[in-house]
Protein backbone atom coordinates (compact mmCIF):
# COMPACT_ATOMS: atom_id res chain seq x y z
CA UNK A 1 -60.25 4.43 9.77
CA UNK A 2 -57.90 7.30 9.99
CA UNK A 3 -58.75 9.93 7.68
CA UNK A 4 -56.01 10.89 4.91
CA UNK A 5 -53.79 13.74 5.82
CA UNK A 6 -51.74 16.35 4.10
CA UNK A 7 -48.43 14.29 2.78
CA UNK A 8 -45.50 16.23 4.32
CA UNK A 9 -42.16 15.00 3.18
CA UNK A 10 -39.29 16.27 4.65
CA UNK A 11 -35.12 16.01 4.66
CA UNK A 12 -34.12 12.99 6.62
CA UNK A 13 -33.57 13.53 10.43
CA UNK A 14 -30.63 12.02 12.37
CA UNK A 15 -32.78 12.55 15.63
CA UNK A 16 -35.85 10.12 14.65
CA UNK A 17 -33.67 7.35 15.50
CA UNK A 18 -33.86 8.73 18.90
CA UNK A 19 -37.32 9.70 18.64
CA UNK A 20 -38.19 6.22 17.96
CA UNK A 21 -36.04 4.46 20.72
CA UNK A 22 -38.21 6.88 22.87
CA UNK A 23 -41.29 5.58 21.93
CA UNK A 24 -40.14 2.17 21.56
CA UNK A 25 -39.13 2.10 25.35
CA UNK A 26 -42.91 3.44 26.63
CA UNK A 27 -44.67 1.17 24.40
CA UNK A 28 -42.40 -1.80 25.35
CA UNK A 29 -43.40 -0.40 29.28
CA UNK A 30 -47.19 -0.24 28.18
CA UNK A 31 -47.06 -3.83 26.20
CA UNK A 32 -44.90 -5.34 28.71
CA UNK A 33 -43.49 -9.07 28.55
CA UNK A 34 -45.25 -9.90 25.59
CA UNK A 35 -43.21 -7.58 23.66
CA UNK A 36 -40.31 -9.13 21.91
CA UNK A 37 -38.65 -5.70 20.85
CA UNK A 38 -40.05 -2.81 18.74
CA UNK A 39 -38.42 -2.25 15.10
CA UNK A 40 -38.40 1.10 13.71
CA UNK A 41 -39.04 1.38 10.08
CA UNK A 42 -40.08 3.47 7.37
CA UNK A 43 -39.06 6.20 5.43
CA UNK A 44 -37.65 7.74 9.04
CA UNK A 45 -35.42 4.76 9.34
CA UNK A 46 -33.52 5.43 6.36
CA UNK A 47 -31.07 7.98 6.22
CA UNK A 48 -30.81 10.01 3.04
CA UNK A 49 -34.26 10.33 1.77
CA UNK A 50 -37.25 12.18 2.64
CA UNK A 51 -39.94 10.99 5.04
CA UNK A 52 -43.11 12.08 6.02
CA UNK A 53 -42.23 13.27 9.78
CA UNK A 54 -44.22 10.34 11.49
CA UNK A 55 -42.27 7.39 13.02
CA UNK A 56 -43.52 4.12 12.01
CA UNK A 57 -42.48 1.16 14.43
CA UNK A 58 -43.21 -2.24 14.32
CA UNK A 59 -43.46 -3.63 17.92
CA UNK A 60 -42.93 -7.74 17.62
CA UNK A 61 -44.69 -9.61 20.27
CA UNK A 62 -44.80 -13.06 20.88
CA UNK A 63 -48.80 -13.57 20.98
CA UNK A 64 -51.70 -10.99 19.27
CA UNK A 65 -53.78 -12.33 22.11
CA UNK A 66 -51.32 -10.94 24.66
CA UNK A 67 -51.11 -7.34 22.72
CA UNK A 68 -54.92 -7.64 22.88
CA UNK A 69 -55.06 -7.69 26.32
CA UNK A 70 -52.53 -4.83 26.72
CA UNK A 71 -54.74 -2.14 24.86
CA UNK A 72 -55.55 -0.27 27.57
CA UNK A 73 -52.24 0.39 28.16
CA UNK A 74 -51.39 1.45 24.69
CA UNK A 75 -54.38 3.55 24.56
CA UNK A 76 -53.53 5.10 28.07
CA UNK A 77 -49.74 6.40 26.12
CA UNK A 78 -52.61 8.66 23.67
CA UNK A 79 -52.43 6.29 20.89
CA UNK A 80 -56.08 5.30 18.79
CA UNK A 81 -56.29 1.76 18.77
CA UNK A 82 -57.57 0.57 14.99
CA UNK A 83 -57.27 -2.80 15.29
CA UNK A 84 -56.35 -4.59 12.03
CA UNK A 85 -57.23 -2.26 9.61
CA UNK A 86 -57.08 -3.97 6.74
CA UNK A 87 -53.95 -6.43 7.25
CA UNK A 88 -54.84 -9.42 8.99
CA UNK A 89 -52.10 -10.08 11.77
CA UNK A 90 -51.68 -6.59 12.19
CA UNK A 91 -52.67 -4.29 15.30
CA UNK A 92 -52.63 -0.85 13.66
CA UNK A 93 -52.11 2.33 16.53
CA UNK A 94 -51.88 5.79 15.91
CA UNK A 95 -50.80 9.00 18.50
CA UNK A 96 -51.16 12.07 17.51
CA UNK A 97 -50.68 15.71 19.19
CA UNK A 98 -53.32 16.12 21.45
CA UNK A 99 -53.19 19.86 21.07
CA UNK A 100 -52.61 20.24 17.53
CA UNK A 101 -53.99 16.40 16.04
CA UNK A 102 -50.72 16.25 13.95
CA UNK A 103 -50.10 12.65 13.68
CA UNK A 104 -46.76 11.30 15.09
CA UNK A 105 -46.41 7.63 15.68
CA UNK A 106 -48.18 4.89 13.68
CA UNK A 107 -47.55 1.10 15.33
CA UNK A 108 -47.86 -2.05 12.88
CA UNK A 109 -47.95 -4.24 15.83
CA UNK A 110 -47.29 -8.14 14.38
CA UNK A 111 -46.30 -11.47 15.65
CA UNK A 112 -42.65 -11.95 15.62
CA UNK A 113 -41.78 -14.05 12.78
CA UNK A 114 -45.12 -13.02 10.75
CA UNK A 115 -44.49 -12.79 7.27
CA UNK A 116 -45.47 -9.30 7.56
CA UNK A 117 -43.24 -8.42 9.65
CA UNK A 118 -40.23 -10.14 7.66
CA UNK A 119 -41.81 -8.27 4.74
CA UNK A 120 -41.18 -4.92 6.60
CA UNK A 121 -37.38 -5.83 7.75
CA UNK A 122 -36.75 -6.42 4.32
CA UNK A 123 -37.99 -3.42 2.62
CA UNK A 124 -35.91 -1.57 5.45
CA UNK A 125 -32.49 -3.49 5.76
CA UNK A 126 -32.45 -3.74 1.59
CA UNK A 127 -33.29 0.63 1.56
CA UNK A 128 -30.34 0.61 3.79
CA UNK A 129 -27.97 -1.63 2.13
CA UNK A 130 -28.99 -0.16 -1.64
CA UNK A 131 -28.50 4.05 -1.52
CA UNK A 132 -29.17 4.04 -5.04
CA UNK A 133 -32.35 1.66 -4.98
CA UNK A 134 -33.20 4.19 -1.68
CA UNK A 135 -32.53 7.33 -4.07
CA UNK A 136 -35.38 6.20 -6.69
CA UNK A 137 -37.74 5.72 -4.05
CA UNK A 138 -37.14 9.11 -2.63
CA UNK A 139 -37.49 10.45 -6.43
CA UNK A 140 -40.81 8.43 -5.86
CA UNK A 141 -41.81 9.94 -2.85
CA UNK A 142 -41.78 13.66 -4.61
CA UNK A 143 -43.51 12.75 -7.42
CA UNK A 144 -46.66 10.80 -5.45
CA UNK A 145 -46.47 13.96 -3.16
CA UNK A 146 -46.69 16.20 -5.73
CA UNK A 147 -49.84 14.41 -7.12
CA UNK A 148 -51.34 13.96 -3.91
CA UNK A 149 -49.97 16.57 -1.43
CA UNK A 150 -53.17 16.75 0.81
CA UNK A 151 -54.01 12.60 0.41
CA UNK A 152 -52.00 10.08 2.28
CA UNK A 153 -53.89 7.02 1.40
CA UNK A 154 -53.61 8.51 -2.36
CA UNK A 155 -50.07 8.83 -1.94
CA UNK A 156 -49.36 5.58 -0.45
CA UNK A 157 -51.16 4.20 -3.44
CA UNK A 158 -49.10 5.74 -5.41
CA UNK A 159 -45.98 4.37 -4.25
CA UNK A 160 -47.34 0.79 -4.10
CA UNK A 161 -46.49 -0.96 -7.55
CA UNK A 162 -42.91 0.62 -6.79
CA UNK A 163 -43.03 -0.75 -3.58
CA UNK A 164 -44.39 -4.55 -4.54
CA UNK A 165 -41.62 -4.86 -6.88
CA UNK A 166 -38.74 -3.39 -4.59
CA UNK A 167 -40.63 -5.62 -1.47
CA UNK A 168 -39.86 -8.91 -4.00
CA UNK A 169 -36.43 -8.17 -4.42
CA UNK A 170 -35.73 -7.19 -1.12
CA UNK A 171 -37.16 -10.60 0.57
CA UNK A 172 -35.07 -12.70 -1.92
CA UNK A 173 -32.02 -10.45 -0.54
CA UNK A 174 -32.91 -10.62 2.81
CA UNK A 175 -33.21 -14.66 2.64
CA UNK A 176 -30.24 -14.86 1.26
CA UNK A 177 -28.44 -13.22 4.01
């Protein structure tokens, strides 16, 4: 398990969308024709609030038994390989500075079409489409981080009875569309 670090949340960044398409293109190299495309989401994907500055991208691939078999690759890009932690369905990856072991990157790798994965598009697409829904999270976000500015599990806990709610709303939306 990762241990919890310090919760840094910063002013969105224009250039994490680039960031991400970076990363998205050497893990799509490293996963290879299994992948189905890589998603980024998160706070980093949603312009106007604050973020912790660490991408978080959902690569989609067609089998988990394909992915599997690809971990050496993934690994060989610097990222820790955690397997499911915790969320069935999910391969959980991590890359961090190797100098500086500031984390970067974390990869919620699913099955295209998982319900997890839907869950995720949802949360994100809804953010985006609702700047005033997006606003209270980010009002959130300060307030867990003030609680729990050295904790990132405590501050994801935090935000999670906010986040069940919003998530319920935001897949009846997203069916809808």
């Amino acid at each position: 398990m990762p241990s919890p670090i310090e919760v840094e949340l910063v002013a969105h960044d224009p250039r994490w969308a680039q960031a991400a398409a970076e990363r998205a293109r050497a893990l799509a190299a490293a996963i290879g024709p299994a992948l189905i495309g890589v998603e980024h989401i998160g706070s980093t994907a949603i312009a106007g609030i604050r973020a912790k500055p660490v991408l978080d991208l959902m690569p989609l691939v067609r089998d988990l038994a394909e992915l599997d078999a690809r971990r050496g690759e993934v690994e060989a890009l610097g990222y820790q390989w955690w397997g499911e932690y915790g969320l069935p369905g999910r391969r959980y990856c991590t890359l961090s500075d190797p100098d500086g072991g500031r984390r970067r990157v974390q990869a919620h790798c699913y099955a295209s079409g998982s319900a997890e994965a839907i869950r995720h598009l949802a949360l994100r697409d809804y953010l985006r489409a609702h700047p005033d829904i997006a606003a209270g999270y980010d009002a959130l976000k300060q307030r867990c981080r003030d609680r729990h500015p050295m904790d990132s599990h405590a501050y994801s806990d935090c935000k999670n009875d906010w986040i069940q709610r919003v998530q319920a709303q935001a897949l009846d939306w997203y069916a809808q569309r």
